[in-house]
Each structure stands twice: as C-alpha cells, then as structure tokens.
N, C-alpha and C. Protein backbone atom coordinates (compact mmCIF):
# COMPACT_ATOMS: atom_id res chain seq x y z
N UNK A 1 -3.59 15.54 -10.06
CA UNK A 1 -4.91 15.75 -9.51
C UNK A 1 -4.95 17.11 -8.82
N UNK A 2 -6.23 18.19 -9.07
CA UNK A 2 -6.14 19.13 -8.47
C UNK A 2 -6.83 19.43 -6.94
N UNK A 3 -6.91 19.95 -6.02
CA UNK A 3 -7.79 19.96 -5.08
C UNK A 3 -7.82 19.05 -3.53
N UNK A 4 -6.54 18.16 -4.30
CA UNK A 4 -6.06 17.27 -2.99
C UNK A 4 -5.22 18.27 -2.50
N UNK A 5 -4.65 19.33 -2.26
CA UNK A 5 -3.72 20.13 -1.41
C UNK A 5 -4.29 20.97 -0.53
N UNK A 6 -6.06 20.96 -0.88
CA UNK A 6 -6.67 21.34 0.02
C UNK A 6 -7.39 20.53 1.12
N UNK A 7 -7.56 19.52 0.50
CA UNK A 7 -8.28 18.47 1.96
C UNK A 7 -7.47 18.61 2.57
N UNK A 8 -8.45 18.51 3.89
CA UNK A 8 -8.11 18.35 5.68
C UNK A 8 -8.53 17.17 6.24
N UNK A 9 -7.06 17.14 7.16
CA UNK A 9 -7.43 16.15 8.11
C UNK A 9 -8.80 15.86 8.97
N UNK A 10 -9.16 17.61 9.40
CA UNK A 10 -10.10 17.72 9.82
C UNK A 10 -11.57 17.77 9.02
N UNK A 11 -12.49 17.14 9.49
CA UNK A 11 -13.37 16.51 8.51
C UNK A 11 -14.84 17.59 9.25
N UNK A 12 -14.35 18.37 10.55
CA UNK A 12 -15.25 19.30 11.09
C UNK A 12 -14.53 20.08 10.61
N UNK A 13 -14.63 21.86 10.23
CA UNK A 13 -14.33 23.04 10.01
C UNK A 13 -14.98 24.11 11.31
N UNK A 14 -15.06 24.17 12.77
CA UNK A 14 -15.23 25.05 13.66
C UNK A 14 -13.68 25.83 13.49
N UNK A 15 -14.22 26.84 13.67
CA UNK A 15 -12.79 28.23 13.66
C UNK A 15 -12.22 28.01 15.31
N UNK A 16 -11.10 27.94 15.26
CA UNK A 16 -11.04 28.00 16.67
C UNK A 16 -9.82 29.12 17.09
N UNK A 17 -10.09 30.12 18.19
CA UNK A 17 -9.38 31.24 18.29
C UNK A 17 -8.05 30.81 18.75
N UNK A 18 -6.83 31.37 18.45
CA UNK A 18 -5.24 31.74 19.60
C UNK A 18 -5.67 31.13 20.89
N UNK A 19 -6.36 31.75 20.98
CA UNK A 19 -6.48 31.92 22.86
C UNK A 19 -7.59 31.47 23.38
N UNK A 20 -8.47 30.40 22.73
CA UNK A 20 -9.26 30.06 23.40
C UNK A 20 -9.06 28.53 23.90
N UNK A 21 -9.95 28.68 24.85
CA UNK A 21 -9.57 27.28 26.20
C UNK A 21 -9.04 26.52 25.09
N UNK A 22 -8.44 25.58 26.00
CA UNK A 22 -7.34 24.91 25.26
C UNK A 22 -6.64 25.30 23.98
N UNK A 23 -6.14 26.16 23.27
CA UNK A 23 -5.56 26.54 22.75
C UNK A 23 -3.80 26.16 23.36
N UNK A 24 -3.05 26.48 22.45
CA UNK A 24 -1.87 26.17 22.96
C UNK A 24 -1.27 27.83 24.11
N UNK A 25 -2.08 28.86 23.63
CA UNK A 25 -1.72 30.00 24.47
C UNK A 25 -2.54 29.77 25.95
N UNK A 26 -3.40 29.22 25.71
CA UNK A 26 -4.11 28.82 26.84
C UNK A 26 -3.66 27.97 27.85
N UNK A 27 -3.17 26.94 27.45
CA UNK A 27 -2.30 25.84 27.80
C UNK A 27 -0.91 26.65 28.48
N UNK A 28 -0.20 27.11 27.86
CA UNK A 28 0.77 27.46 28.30
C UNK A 28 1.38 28.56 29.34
N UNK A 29 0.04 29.72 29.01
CA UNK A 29 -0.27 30.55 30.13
C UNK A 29 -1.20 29.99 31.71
N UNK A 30 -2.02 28.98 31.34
CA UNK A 30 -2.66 27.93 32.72
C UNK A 30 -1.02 27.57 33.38
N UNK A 31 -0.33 26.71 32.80
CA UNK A 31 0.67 26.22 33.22
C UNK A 31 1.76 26.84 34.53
N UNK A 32 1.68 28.10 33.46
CA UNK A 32 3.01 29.23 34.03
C UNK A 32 2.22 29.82 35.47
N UNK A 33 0.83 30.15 34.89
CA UNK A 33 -0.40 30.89 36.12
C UNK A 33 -0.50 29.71 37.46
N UNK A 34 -0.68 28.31 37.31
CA UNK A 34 -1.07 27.97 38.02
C UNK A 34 0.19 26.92 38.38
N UNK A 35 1.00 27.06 38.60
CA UNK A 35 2.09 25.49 39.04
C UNK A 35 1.17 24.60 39.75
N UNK A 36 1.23 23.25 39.35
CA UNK A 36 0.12 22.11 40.26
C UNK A 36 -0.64 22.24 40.17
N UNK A 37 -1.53 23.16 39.66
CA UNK A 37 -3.18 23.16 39.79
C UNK A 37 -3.44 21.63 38.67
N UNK A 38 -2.76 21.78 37.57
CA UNK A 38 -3.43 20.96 36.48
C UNK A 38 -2.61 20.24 36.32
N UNK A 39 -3.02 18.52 35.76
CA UNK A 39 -2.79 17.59 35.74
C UNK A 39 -2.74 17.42 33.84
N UNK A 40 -1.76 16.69 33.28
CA UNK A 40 -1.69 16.34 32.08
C UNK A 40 -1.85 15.10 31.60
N UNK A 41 -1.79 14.66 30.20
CA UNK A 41 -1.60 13.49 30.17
C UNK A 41 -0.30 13.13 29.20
N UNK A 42 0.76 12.48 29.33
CA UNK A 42 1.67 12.09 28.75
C UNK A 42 1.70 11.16 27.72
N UNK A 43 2.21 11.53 26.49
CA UNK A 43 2.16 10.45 25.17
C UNK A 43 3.41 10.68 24.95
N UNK A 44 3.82 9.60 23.96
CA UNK A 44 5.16 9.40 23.40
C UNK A 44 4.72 9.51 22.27
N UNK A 45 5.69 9.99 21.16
CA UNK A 45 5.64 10.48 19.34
C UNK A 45 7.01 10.09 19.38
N UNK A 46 7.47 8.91 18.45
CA UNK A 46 9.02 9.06 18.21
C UNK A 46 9.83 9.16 19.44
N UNK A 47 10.72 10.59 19.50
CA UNK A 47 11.44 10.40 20.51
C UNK A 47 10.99 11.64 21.55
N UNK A 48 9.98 12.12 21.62
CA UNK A 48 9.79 13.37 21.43
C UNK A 48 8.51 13.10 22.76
N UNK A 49 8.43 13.20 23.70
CA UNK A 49 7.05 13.64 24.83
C UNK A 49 6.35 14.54 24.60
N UNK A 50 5.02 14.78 24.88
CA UNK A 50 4.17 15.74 24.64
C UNK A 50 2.61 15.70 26.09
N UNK A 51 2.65 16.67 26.30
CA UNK A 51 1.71 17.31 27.48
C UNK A 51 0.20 17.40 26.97
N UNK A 52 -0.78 16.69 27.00
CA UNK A 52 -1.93 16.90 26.45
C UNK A 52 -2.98 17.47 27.77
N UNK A 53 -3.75 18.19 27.38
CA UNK A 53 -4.95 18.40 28.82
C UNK A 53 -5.45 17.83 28.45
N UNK A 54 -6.13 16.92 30.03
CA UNK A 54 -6.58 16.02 30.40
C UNK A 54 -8.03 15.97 29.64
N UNK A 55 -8.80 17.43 29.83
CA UNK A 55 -10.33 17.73 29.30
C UNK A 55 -10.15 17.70 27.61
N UNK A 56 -9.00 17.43 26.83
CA UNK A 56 -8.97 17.41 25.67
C UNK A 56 -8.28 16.18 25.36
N UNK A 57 -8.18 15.36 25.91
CA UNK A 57 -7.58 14.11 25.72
C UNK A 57 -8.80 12.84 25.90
N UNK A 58 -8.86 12.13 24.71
CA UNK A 58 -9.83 10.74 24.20
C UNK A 58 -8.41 9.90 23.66
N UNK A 59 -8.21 8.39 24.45
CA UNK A 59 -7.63 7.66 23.53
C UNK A 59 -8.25 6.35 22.97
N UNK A 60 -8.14 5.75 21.52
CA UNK A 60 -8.89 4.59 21.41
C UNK A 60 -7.63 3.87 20.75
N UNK A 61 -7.66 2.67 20.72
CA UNK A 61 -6.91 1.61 20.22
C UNK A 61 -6.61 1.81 18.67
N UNK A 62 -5.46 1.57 18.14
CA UNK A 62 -5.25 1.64 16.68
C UNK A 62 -6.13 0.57 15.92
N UNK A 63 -7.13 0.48 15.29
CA UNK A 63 -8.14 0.04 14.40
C UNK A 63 -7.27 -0.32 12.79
N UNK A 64 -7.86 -1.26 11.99
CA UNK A 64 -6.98 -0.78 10.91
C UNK A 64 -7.01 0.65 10.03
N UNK A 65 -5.98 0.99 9.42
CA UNK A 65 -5.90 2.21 8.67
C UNK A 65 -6.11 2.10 7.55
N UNK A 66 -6.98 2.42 6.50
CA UNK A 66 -7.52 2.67 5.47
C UNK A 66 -6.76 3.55 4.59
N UNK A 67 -5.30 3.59 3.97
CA UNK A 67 -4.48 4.25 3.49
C UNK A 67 -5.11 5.54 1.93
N UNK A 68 -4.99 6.64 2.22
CA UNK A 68 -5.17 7.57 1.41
C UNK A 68 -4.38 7.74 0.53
N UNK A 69 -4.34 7.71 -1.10
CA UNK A 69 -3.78 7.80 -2.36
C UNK A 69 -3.15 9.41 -2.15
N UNK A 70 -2.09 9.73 -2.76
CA UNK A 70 -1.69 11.09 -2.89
C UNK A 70 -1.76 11.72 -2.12
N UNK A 71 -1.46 11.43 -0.45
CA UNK A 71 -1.16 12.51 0.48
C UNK A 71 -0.25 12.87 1.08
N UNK A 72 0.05 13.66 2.09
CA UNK A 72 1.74 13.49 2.81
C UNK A 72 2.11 12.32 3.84
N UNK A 73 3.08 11.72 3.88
CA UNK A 73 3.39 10.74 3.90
C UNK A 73 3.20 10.23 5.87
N UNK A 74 2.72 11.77 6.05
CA UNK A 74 2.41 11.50 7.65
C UNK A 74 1.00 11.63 8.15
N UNK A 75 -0.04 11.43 6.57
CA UNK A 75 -1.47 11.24 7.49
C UNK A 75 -1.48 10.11 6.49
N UNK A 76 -1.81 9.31 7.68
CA UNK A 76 -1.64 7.81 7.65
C UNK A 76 -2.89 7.09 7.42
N UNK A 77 -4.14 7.61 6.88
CA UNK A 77 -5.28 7.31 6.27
C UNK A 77 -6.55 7.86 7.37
N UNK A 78 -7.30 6.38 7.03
CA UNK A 78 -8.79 7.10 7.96
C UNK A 78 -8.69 6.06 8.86
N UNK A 79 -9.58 6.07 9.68
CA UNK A 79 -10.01 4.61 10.61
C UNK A 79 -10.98 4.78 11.24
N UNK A 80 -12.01 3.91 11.43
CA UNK A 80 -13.32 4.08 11.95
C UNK A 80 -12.89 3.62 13.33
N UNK A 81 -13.08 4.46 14.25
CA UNK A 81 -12.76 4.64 16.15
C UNK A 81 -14.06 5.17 16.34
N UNK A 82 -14.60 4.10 17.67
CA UNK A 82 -15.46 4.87 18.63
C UNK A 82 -16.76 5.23 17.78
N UNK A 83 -17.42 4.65 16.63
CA UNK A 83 -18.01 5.13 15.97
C UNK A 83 -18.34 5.97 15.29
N UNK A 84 -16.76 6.78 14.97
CA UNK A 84 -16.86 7.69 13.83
C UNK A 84 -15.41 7.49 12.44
N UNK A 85 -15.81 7.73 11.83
CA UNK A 85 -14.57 7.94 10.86
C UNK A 85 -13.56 9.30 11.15
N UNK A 86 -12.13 8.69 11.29
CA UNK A 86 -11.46 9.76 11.68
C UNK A 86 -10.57 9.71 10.67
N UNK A 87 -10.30 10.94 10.06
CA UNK A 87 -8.92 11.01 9.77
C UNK A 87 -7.42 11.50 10.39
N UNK A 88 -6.35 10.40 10.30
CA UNK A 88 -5.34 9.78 10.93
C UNK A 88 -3.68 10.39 10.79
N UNK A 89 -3.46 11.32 11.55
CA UNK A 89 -2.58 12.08 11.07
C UNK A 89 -1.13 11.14 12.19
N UNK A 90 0.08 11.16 11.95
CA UNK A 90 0.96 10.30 12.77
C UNK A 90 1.91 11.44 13.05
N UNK A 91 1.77 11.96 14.78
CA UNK A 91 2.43 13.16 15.17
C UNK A 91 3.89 12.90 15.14
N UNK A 92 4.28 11.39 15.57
CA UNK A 92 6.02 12.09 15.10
C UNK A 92 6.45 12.26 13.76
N UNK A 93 5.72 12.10 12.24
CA UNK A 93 6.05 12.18 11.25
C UNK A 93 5.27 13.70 10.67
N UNK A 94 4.80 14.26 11.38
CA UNK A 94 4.35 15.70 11.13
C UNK A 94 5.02 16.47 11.88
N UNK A 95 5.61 15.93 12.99
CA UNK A 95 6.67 17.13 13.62
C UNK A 95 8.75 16.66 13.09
N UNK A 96 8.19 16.34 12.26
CA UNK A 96 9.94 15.56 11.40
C UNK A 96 10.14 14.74 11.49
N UNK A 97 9.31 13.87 12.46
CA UNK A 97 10.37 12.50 13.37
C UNK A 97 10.22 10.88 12.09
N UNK A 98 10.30 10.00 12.30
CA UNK A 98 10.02 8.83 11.78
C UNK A 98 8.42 8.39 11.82
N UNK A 99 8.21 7.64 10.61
CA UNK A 99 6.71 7.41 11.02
C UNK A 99 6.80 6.34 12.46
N UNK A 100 5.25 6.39 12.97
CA UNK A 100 5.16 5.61 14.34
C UNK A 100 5.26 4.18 14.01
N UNK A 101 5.09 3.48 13.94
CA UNK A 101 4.99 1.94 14.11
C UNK A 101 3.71 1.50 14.68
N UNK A 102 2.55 0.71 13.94
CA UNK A 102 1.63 0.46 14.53
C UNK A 102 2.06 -0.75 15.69
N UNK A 103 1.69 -0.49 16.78
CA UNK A 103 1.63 -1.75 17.83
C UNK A 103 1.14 -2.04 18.88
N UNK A 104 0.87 -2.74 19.73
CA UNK A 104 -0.22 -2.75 20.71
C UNK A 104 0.13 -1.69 22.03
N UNK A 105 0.77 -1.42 21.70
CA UNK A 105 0.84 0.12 22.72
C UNK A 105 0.42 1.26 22.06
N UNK A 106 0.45 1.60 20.74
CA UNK A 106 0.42 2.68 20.19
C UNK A 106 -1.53 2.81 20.07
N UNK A 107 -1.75 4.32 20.45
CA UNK A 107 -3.24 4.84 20.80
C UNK A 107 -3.29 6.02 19.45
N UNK A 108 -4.68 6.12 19.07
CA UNK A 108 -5.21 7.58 18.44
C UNK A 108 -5.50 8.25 19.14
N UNK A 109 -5.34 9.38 19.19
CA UNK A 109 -5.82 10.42 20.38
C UNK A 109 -6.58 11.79 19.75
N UNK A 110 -7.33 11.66 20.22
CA UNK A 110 -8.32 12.55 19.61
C UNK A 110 -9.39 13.45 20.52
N UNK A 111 -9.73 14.55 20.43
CA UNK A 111 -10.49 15.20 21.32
C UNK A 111 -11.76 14.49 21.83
N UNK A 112 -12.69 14.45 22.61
CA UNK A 112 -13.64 13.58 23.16
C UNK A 112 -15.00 14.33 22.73
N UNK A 113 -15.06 14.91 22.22
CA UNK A 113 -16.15 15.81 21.83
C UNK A 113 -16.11 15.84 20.07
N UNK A 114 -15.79 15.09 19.19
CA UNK A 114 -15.12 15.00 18.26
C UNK A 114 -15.72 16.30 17.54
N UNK A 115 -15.61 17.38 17.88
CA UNK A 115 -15.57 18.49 16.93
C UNK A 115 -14.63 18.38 15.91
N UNK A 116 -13.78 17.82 15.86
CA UNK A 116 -13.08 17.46 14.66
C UNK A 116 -12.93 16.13 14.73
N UNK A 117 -13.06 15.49 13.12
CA UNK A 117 -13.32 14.43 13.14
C UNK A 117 -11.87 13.97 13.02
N UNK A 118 -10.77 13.91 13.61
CA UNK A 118 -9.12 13.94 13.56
C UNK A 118 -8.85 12.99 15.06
N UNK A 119 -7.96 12.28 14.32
CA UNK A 119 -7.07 11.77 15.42
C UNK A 119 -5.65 11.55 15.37
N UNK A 120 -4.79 12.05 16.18
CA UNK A 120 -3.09 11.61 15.80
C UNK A 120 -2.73 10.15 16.61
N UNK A 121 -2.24 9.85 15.32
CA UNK A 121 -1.49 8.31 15.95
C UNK A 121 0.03 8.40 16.88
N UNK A 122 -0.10 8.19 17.82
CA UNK A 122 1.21 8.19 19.21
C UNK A 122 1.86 6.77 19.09
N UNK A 123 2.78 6.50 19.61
CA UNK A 123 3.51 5.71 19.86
C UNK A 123 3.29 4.65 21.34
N UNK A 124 2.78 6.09 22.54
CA UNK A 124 2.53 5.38 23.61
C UNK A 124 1.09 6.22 24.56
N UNK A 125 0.90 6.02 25.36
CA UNK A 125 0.33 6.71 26.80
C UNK A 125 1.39 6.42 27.79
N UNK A 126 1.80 7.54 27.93
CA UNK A 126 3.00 7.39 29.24
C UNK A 126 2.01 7.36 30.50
N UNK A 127 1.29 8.51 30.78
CA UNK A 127 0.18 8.42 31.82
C UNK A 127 0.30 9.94 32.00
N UNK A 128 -0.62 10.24 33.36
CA UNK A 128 -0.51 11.18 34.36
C UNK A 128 0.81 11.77 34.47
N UNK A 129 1.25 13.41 33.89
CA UNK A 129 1.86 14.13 34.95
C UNK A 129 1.46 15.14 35.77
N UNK A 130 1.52 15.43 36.70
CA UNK A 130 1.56 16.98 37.04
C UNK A 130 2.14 17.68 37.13
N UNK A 131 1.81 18.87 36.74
CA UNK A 131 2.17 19.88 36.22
C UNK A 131 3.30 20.29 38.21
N UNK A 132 2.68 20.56 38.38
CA UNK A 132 3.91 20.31 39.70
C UNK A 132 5.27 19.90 39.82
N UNK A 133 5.29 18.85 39.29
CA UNK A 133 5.81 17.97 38.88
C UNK A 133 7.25 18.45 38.44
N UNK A 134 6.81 19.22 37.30
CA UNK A 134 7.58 19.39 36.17
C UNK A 134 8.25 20.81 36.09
N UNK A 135 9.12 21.10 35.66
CA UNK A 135 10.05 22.44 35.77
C UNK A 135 10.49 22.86 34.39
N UNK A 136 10.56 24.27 34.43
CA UNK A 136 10.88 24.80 33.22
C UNK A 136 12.12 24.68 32.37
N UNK A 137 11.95 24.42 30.92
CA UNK A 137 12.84 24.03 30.37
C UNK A 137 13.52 24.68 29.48
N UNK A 138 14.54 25.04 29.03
CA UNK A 138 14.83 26.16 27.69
C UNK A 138 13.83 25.89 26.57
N UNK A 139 13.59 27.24 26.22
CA UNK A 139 12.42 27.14 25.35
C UNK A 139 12.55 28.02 24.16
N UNK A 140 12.70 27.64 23.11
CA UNK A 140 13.16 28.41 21.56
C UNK A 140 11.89 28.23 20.73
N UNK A 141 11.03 29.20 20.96
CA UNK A 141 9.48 29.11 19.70
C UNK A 141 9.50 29.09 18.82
N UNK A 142 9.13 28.19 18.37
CA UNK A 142 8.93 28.11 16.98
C UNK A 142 7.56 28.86 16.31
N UNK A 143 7.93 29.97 16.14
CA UNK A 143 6.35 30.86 15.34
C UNK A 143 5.36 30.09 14.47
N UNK A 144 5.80 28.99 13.73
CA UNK A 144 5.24 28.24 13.19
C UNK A 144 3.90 27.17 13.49
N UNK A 145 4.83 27.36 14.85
CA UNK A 145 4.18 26.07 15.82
C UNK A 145 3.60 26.50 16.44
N UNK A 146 2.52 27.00 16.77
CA UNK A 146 1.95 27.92 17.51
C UNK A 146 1.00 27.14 18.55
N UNK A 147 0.41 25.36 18.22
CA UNK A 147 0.21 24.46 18.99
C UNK A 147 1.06 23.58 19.97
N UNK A 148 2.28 24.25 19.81
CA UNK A 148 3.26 23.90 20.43
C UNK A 148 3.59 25.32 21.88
N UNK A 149 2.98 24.24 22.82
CA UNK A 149 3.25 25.65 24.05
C UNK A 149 4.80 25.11 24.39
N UNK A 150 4.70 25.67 25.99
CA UNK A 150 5.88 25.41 27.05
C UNK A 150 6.49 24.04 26.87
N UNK A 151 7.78 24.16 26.91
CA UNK A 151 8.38 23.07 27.40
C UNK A 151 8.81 22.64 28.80
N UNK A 152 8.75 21.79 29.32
CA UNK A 152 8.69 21.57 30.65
C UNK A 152 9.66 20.29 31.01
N UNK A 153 10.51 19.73 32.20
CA UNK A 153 11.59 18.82 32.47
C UNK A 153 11.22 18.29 33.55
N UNK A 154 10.85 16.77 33.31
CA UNK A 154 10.23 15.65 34.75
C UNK A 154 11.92 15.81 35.36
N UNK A 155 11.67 15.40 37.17
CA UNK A 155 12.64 14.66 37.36
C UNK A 155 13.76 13.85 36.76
N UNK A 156 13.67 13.08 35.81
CA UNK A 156 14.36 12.32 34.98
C UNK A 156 15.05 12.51 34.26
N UNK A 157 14.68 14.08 33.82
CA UNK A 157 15.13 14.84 33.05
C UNK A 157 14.83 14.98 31.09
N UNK A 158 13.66 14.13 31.51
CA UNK A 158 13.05 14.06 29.95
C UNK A 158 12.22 15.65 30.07
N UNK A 159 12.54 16.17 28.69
CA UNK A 159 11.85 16.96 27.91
C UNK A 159 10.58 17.05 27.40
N UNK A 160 9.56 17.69 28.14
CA UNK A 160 8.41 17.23 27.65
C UNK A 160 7.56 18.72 27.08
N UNK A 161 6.62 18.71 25.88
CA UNK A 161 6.45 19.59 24.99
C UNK A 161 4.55 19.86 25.34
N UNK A 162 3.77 21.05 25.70
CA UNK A 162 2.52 21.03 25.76
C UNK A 162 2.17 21.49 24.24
N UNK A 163 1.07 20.25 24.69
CA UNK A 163 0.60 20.17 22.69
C UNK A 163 -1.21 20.79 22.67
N UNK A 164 -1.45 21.47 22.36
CA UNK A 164 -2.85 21.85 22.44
C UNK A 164 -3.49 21.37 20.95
N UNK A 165 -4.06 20.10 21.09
CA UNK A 165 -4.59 19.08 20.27
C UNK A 165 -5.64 20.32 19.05
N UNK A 166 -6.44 21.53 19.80
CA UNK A 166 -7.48 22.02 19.02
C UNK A 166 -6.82 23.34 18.24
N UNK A 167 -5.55 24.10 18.73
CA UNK A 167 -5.10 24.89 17.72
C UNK A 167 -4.10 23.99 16.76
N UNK A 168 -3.16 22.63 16.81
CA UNK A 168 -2.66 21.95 15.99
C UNK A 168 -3.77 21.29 14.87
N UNK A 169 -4.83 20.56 14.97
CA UNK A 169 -6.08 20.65 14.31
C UNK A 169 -6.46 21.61 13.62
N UNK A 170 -6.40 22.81 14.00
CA UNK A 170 -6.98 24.47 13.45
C UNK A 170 -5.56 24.70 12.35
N UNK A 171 -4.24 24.27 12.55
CA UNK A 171 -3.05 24.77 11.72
C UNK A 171 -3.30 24.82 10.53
N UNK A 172 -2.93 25.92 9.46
CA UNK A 172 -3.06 25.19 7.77
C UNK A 172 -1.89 24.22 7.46
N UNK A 173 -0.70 23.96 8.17
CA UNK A 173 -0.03 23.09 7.76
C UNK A 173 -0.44 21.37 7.86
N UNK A 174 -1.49 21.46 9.01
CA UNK A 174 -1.45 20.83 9.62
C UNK A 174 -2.87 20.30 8.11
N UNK A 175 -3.34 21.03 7.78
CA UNK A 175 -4.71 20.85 7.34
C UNK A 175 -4.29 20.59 5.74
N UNK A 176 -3.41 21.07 5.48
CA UNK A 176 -2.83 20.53 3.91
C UNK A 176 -2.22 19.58 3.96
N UNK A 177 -3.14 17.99 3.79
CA UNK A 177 -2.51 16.70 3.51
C UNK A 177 -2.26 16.48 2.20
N UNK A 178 -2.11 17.14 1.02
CA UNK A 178 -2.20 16.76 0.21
C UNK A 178 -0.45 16.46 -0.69
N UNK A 179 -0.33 15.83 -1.21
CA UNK A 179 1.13 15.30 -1.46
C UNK A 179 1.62 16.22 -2.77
C-alpha cells in the first residue's frame, strides 16, 4: 500500500516553531531560567519518567483502542476521548521501550486545547513535581530528539526527562506511522 508512510498521528497540521511556548527549547530554558518557579506533571512510560507542563498537560482514561492495519507497532490505534477522535501513539514504544500495557492506571495524555488531535498512551500519572525540587542530571542530547529537553534527578534519585508534548507531535518521526 502506498501513502500509509505518510499519515500522521496528528490529525491537526498547525506548524509549530523550536522555540515556541512550550516547545521543548522552551521548556528547558524556563527550567534552567527559573529554578521553582514552575511546577510539572509526572508520568511514567516503561521505565523511563517524563516532565510534562502543567498548561500542556490533559489526561483522560484509556477508552478502547481501535487498532490501525499497517502501522508502526507503537501507534496503538485511535480512540474516541473527551469527545474527539484521537490518534494513539504509546510513548514507551516510540522512545524504544516495551509497549505499555493497558490498565487501570494507565492515562492518554494529550494537550487540552486539542490542536492536535494526538494522544500518547503512559503507563502512569506519578503527580506534581517541582521543578525546585529537582536537580540537574548528566545530560547527552540526542539531536534527534529535539522534544526531549533537560534531564533532571528527584531526591530518590530517579531520572526524570522534560517532554514538550507540542514539538514531539510537530516531529517527522514522530508523524510517520506508517509500517
């Protein structure tokens, strides 16, 4: 079949810049600029934590998934949430990890303004961190990843990754589901 290597997850097409609000450069330069000012929200993917802003974070309950013929094996279909049809991408199996496991902890998370009609399937809602909180962690960029900001280390010593939901959405990797 031709033309499936171009569908997107995202079912809106807005351009969205590097560096604009919430962006992952955005995200990661707020962070460094402001220690404590901003508050995050914590999800689990696999084994892997991730930092979402709060003003870009919507979660709804896993709905059933409507499985898509011929795609990559980590967008995990559509599902009608919140009254829209989203398509369902599963972040620890797009960043390498294992697919998630549907279960009554596991949330879609999706921007609240649904400019894109996208949601990634998580594993958990850890909750609230702040950015206070949290301390800098060795950090090796991945150029690729460019929705992938700062890494940052709770108390506990878990590793946690800022994910800017609207340039990972904007990625072409991210946007070629096709198998």
């Amino acid at each position: 079949m031709t033309g499936l290597a171009t569908v997107s997850p995202v079912l809106s097409s807005k351009p969205v810049s590097p560096a604009a609000p919430g962006s992952g450069a955005a995200l990661t330069k707020a962070a460094r600029a402001r220690p404590g000012a901003s508050t995050m929200i914590g999800v689990q993917a696999g084994g892997q934590y991730w930092l979402v802003d709060l003003a870009d974070a919507r979660f709804a309950q896993v709905p059933p998934l409507a499985g898509v013929p011929l795609t990559r094996s980590w967008f995990r279909g559509l599902a009608a949430a919140e009254g829209s049809l989203l398509g369902v991408v599963d972040l620890s199996a797009f960043t390498g990890g294992a697919l998630t496991p549907v279960t009554h902890e596991s949330r879609l998370l999706h921007l609240p303004d649904f400019s894109t009609q996208t949601a990634l399937l998580v594993g958990s809602v850890v909750g609230e961190r702040k950015m206070s909180e949290l301390m800098g962690a060795p950090n090796v960029p991945d150029p690729d990843c460019t929705w992938a900001g700062a890494r940052l280390r709770d108390a506990r010593g878990r590793v946690w990754q800022v994910l800017s939901l609207r340039a990972l959405f904007a990625h072409p990797d991210f946007q070629d589901i096709g198998a």
